[in-house]
PDB file of N, CA and C in Angstrom:
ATOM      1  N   UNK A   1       0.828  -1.179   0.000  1.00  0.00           N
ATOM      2  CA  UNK A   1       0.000   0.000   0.000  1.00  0.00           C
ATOM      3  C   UNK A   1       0.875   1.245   0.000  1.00  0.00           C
ATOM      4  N   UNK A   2       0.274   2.251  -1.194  1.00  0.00           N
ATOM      5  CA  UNK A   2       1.663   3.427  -0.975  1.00  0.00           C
ATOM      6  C   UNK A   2       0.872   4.788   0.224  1.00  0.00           C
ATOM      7  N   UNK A   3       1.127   4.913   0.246  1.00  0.00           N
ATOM      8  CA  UNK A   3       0.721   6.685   1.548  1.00  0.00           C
ATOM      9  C   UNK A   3       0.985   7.754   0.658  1.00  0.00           C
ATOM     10  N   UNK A   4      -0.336   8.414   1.326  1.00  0.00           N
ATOM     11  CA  UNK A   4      -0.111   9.837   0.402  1.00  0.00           C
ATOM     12  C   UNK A   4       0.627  10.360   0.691  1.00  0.00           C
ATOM     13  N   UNK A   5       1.673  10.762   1.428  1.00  0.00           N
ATOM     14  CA  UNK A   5       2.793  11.502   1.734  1.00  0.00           C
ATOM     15  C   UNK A   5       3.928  11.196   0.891  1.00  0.00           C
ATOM     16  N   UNK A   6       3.990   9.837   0.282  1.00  0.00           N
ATOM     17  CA  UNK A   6       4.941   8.873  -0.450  1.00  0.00           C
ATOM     18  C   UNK A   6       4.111   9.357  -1.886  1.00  0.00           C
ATOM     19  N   UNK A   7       3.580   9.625  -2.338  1.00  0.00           N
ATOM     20  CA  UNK A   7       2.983   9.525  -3.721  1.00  0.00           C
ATOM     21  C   UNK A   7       2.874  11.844  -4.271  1.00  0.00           C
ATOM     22  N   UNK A   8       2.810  12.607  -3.231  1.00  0.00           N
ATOM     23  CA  UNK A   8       2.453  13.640  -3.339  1.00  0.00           C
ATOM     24  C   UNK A   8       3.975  14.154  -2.640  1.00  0.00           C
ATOM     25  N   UNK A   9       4.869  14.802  -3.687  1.00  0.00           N
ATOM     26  CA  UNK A   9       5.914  15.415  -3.101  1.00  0.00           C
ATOM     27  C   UNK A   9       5.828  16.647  -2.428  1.00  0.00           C
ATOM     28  N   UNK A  10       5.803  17.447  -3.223  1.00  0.00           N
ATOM     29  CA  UNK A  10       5.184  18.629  -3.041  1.00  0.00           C
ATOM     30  C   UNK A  10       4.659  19.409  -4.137  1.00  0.00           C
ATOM     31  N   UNK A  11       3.920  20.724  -3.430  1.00  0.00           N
ATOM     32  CA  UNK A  11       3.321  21.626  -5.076  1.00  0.00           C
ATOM     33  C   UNK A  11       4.291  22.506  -5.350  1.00  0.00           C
ATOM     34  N   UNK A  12       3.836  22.409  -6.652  1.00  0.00           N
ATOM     35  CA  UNK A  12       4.718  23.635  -7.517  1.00  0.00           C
ATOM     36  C   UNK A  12       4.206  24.801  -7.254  1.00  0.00           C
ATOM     37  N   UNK A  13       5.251  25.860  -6.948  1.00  0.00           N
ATOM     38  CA  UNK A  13       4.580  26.739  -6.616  1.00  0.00           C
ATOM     39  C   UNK A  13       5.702  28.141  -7.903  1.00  0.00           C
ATOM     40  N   UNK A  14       5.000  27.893  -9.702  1.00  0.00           N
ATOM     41  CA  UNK A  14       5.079  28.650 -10.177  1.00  0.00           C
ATOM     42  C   UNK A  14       4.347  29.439 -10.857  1.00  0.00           C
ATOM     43  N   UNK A  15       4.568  30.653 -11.692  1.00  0.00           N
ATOM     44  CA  UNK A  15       4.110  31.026 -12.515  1.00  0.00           C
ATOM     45  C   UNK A  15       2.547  30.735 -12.668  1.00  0.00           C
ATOM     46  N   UNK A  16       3.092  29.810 -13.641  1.00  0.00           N
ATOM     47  CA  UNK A  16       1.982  29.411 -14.792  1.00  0.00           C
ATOM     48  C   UNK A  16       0.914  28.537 -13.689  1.00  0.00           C
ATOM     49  N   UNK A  17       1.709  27.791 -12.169  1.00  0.00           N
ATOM     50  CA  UNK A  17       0.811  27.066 -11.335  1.00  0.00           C
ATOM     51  C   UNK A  17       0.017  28.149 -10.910  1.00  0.00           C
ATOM     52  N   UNK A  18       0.503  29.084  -9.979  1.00  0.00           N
ATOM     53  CA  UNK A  18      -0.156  30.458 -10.044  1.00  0.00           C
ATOM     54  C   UNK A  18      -1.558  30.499 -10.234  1.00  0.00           C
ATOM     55  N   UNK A  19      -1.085  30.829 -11.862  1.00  0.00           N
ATOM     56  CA  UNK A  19      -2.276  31.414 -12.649  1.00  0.00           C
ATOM     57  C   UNK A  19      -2.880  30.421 -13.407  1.00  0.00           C
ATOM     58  N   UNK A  20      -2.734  29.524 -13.125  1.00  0.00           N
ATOM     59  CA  UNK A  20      -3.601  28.218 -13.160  1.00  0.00           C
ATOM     60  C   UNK A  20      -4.675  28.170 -12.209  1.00  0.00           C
ATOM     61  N   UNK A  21      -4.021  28.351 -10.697  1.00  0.00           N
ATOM     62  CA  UNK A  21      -4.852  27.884  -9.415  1.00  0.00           C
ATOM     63  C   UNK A  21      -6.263  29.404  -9.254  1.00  0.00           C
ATOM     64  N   UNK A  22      -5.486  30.444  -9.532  1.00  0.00           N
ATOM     65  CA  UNK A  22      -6.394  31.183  -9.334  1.00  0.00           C
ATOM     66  C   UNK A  22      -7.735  31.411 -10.920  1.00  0.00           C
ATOM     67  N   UNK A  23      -7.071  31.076 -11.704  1.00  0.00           N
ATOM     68  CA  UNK A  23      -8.151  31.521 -13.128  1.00  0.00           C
ATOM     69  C   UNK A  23      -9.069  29.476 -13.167  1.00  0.00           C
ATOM     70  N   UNK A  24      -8.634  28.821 -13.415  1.00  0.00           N
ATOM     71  CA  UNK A  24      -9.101  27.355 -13.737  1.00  0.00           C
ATOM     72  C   UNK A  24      -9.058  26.781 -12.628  1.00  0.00           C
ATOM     73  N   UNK A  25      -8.872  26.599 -11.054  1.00  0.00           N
ATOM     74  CA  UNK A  25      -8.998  25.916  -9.932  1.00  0.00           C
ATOM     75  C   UNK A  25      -8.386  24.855  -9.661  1.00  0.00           C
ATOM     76  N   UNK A  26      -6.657  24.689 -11.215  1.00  0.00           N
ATOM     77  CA  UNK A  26      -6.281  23.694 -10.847  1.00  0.00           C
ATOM     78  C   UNK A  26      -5.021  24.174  -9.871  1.00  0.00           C
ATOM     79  N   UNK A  27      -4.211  22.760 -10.000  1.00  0.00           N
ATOM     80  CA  UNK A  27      -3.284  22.679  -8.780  1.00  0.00           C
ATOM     81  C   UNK A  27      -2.100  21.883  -9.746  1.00  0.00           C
ATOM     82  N   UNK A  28      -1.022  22.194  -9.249  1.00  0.00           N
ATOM     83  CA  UNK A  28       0.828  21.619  -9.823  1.00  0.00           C
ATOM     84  C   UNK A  28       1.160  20.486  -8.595  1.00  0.00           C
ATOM     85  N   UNK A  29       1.538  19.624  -8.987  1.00  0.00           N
ATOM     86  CA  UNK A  29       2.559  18.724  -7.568  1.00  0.00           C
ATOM     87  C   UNK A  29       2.922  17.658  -8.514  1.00  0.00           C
ATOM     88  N   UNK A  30       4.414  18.091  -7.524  1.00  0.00           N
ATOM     89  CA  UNK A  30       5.111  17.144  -8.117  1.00  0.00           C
ATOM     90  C   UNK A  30       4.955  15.619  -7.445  1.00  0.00           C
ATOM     91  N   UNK A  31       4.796  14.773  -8.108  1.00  0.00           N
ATOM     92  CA  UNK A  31       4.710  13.321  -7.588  1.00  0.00           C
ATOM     93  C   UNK A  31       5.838  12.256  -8.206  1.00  0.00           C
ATOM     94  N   UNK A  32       5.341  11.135  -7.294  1.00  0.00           N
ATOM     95  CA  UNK A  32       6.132   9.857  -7.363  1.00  0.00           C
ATOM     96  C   UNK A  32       6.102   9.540  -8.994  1.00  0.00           C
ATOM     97  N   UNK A  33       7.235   8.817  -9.363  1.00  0.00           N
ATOM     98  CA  UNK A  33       7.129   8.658 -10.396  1.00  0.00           C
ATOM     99  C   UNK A  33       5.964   7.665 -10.963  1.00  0.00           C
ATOM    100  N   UNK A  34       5.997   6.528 -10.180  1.00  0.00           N
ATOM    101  CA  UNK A  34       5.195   5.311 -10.289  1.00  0.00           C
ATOM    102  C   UNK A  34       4.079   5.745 -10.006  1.00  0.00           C
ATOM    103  N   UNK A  35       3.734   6.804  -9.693  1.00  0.00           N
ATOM    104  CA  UNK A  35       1.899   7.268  -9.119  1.00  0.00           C
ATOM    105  C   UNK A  35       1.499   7.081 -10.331  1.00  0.00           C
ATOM    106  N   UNK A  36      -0.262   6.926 -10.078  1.00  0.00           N
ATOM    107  CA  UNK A  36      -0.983   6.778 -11.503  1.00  0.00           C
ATOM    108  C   UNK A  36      -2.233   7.782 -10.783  1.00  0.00           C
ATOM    109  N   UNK A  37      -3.259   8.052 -11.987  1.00  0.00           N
ATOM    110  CA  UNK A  37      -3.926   8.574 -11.691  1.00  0.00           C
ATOM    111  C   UNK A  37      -4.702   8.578 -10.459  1.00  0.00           C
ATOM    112  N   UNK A  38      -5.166   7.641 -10.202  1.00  0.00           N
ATOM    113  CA  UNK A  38      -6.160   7.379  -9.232  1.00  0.00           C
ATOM    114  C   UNK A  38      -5.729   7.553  -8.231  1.00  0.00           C
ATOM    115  N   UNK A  39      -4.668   6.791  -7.672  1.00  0.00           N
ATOM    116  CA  UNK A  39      -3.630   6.917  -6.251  1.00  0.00           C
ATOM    117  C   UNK A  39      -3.690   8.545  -6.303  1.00  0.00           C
ATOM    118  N   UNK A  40      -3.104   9.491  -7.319  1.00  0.00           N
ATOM    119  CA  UNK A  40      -2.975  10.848  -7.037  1.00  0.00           C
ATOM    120  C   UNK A  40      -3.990  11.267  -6.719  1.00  0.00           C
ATOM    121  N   UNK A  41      -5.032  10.874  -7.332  1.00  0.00           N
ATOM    122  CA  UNK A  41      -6.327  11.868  -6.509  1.00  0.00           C
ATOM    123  C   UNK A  41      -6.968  11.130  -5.311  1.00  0.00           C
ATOM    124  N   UNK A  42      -6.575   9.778  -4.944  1.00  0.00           N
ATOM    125  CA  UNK A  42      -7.166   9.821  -3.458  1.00  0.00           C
ATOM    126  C   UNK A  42      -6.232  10.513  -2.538  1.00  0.00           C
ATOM    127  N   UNK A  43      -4.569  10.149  -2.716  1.00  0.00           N
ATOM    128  CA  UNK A  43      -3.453  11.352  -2.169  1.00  0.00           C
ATOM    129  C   UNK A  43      -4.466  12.346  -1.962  1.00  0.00           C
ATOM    130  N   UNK A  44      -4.499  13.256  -2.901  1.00  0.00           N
ATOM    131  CA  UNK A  44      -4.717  14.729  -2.719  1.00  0.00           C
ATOM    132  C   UNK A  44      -6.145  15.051  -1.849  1.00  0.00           C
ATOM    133  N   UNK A  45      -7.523  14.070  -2.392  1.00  0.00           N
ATOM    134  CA  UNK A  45      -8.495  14.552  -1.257  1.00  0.00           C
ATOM    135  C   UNK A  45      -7.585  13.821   0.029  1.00  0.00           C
ATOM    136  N   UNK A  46      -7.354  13.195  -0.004  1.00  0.00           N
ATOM    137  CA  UNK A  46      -7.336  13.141   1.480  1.00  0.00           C
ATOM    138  C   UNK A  46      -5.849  13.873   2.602  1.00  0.00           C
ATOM    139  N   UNK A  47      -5.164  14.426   1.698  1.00  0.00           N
ATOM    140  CA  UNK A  47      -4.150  15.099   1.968  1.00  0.00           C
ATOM    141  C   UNK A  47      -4.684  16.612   2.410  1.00  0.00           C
ATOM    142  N   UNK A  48      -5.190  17.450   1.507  1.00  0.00           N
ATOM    143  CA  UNK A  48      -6.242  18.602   1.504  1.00  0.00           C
ATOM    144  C   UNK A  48      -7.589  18.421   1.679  1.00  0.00           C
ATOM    145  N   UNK A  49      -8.233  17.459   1.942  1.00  0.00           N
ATOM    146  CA  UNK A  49      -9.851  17.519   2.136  1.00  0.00           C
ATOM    147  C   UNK A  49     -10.395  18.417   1.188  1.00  0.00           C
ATOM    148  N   UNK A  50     -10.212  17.957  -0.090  1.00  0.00           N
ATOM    149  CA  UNK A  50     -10.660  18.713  -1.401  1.00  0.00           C
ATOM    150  C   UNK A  50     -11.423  17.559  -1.981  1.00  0.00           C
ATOM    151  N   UNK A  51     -11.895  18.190  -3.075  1.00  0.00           N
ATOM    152  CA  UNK A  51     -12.603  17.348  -3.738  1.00  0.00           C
ATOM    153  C   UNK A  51     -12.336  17.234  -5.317  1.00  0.00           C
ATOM    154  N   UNK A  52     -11.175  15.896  -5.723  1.00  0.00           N
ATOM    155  CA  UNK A  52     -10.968  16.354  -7.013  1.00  0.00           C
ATOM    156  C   UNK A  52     -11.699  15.945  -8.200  1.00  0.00           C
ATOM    157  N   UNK A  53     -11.619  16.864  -9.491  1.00  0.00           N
ATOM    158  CA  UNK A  53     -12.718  15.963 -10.603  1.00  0.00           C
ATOM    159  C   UNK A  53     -12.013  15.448 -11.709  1.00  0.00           C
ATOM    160  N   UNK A  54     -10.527  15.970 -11.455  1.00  0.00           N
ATOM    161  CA  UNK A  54      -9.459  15.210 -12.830  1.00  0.00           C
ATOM    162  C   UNK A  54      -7.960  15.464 -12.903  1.00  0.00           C
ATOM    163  N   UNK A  55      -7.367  14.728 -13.189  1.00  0.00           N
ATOM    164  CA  UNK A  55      -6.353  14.496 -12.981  1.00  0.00           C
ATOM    165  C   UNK A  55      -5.302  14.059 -13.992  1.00  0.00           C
ATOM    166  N   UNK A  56      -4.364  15.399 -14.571  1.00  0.00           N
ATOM    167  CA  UNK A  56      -3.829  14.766 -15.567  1.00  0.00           C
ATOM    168  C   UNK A  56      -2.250  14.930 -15.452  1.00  0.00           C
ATOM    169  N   UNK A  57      -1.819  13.688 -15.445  1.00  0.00           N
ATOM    170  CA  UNK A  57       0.255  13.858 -15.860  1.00  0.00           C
ATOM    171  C   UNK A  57       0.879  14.331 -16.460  1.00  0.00           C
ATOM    172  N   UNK A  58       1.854  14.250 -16.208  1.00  0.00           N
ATOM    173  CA  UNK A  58       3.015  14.368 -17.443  1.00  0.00           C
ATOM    174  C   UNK A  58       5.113  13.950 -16.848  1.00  0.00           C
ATOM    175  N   UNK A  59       5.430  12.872 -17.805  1.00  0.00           N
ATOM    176  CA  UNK A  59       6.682  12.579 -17.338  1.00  0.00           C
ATOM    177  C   UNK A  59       7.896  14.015 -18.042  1.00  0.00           C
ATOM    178  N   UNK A  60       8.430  14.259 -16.679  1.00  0.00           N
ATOM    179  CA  UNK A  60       9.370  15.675 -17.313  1.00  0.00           C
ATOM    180  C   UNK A  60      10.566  15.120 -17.440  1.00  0.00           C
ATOM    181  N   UNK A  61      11.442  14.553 -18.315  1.00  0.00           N
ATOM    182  CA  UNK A  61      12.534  14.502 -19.172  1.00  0.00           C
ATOM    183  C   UNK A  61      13.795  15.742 -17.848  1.00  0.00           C
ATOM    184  N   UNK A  62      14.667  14.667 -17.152  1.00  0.00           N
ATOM    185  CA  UNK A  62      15.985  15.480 -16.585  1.00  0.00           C
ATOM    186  C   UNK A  62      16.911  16.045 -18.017  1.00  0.00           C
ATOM    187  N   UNK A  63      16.969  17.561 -17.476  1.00  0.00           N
ATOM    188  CA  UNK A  63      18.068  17.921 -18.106  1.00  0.00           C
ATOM    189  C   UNK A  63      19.097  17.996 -18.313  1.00  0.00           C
ATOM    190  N   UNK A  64      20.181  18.164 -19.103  1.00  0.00           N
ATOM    191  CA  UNK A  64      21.317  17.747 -19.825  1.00  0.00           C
ATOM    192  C   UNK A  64      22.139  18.778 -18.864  1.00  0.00           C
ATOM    193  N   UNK A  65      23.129  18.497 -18.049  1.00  0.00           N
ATOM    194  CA  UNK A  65      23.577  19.390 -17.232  1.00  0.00           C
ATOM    195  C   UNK A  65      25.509  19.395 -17.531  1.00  0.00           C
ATOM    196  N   UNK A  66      26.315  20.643 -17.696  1.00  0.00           N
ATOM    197  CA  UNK A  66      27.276  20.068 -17.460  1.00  0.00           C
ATOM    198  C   UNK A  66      27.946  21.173 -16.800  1.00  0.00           C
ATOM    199  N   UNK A  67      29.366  20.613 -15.968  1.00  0.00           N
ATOM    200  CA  UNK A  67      29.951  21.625 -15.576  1.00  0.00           C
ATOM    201  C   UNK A  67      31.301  22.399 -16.375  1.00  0.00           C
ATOM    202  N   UNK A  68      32.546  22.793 -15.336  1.00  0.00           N
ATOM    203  CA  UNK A  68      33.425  23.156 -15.899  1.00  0.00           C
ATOM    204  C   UNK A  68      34.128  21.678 -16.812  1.00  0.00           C
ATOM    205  N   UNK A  69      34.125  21.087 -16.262  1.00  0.00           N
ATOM    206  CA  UNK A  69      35.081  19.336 -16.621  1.00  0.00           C
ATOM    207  C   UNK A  69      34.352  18.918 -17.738  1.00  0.00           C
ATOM    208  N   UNK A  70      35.109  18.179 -18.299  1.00  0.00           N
ATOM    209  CA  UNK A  70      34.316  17.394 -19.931  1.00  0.00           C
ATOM    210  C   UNK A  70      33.131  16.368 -18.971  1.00  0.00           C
ATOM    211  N   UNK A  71      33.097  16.168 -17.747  1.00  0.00           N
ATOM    212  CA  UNK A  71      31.961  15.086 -17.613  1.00  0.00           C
ATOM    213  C   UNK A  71      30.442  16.043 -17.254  1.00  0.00           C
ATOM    214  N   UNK A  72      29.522  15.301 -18.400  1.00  0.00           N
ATOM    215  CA  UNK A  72      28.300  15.962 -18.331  1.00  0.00           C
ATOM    216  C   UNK A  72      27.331  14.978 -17.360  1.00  0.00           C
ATOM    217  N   UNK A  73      26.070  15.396 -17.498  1.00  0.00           N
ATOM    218  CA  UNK A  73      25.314  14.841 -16.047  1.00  0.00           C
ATOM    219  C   UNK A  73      24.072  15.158 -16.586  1.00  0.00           C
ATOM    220  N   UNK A  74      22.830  14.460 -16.103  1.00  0.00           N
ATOM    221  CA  UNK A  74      21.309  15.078 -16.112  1.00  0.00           C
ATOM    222  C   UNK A  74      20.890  15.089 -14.721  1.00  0.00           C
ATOM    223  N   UNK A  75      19.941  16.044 -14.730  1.00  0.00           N
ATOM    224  CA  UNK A  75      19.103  16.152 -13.244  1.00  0.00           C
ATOM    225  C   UNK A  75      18.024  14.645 -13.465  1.00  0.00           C
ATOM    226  N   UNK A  76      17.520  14.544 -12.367  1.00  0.00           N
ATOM    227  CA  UNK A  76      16.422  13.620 -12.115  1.00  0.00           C
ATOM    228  C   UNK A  76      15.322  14.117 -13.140  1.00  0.00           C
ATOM    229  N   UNK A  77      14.582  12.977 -13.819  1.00  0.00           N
ATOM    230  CA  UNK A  77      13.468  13.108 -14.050  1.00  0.00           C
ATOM    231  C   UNK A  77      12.203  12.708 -12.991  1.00  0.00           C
ATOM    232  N   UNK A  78      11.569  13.530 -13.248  1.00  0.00           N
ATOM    233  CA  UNK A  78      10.063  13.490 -12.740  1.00  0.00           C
ATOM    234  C   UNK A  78       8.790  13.475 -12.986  1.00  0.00           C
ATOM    235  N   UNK A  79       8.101  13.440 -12.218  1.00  0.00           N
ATOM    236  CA  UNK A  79       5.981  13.346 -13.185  1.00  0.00           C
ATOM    237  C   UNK A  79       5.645  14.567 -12.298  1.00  0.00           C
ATOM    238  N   UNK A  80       4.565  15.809 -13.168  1.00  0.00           N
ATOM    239  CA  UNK A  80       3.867  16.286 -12.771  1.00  0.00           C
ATOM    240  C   UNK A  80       2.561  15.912 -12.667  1.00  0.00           C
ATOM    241  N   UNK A  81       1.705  16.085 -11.840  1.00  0.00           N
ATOM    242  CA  UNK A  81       0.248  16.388 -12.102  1.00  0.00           C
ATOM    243  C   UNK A  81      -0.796  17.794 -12.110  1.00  0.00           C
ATOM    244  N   UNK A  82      -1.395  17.540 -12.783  1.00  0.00           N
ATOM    245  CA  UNK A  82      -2.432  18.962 -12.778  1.00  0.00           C
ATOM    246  C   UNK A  82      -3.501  18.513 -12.178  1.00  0.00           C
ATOM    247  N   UNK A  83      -4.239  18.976 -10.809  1.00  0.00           N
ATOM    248  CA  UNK A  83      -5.059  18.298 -10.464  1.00  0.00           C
ATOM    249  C   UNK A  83      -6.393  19.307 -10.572  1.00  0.00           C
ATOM    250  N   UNK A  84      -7.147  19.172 -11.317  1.00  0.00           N
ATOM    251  CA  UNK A  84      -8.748  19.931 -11.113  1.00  0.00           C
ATOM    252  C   UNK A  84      -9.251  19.897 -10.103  1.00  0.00           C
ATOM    253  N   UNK A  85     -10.213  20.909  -9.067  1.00  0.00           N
ATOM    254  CA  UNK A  85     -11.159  20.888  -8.250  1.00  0.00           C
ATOM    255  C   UNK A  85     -11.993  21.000  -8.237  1.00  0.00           C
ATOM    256  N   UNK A  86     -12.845  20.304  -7.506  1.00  0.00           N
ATOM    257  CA  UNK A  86     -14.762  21.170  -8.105  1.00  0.00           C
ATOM    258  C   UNK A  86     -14.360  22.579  -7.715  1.00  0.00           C
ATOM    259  N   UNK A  87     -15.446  23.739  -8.355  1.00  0.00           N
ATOM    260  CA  UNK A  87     -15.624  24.947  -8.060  1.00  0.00           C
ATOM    261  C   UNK A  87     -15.551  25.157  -6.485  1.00  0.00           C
ATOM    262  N   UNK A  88     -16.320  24.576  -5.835  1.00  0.00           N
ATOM    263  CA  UNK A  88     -16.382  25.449  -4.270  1.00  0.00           C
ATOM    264  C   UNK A  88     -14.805  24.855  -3.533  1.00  0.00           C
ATOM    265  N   UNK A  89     -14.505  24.014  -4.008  1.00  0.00           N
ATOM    266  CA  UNK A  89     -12.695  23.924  -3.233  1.00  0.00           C
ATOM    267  C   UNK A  89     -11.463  24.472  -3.624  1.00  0.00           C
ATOM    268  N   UNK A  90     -10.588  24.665  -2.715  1.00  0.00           N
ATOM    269  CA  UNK A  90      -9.635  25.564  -3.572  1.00  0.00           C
ATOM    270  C   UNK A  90      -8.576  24.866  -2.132  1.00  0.00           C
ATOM    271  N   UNK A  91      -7.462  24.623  -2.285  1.00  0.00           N
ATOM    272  CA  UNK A  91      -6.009  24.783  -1.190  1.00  0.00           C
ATOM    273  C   UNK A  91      -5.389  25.820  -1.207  1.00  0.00           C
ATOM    274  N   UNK A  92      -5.258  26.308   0.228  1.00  0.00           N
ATOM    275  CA  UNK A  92      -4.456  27.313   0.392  1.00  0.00           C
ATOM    276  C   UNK A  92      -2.882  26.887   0.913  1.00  0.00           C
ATOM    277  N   UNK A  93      -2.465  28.121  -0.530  1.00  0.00           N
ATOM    278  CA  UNK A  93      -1.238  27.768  -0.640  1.00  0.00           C
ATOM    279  C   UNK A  93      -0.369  28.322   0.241  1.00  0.00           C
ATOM    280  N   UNK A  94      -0.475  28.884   0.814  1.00  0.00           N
ATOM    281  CA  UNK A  94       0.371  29.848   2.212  1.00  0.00           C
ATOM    282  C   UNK A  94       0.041  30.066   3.558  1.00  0.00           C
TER     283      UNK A  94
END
């Protein structure tokens, strides 16, 4: 059994999440890689006592990193989710 604490890293707290959360009622967090839909949205109601209506991914590709030295490197890849709320719920982010 995974725990929502294990599946819900934390939210993104940019830009475009922003003005996502306040214009469309969705939400950014970064999650486990292995999460799937469903696990993320029982995570999240029951993490926030929200109520969610959809839930969509995306795997983000680590970037190509290098330093001063000829050896190059990538960051970790990760999964986002965008999570929808009904209208009357919202998380406060601060």
């Amino acid at each position: 059994m995974k725990y929502s604490t294990d599946l819900i890293k934390r939210i993104l707290l940019t830009e475009k999440g922003m003005r996502l959360s306040e214009e469309q009622n969705k939400y950014l967090f970064r999650v486990a890689k292995d999460a799937n839909k469903v696990e993320i949205k029982r995570a999240v109601e029951e993490l926030f006592n929200v109520r969610v209506m959809a839930v969509n991914t995306m795997s983000r590709k680590g970037k190509k990193k290098r330093q001063r030295t000829a050896h190059a490197g990538e960051t970790s890849a990760w999964k986002r989710a965008v999570v929808t709320l009904n209208a009357e719920d919202s998380i406060n982010l601060i």
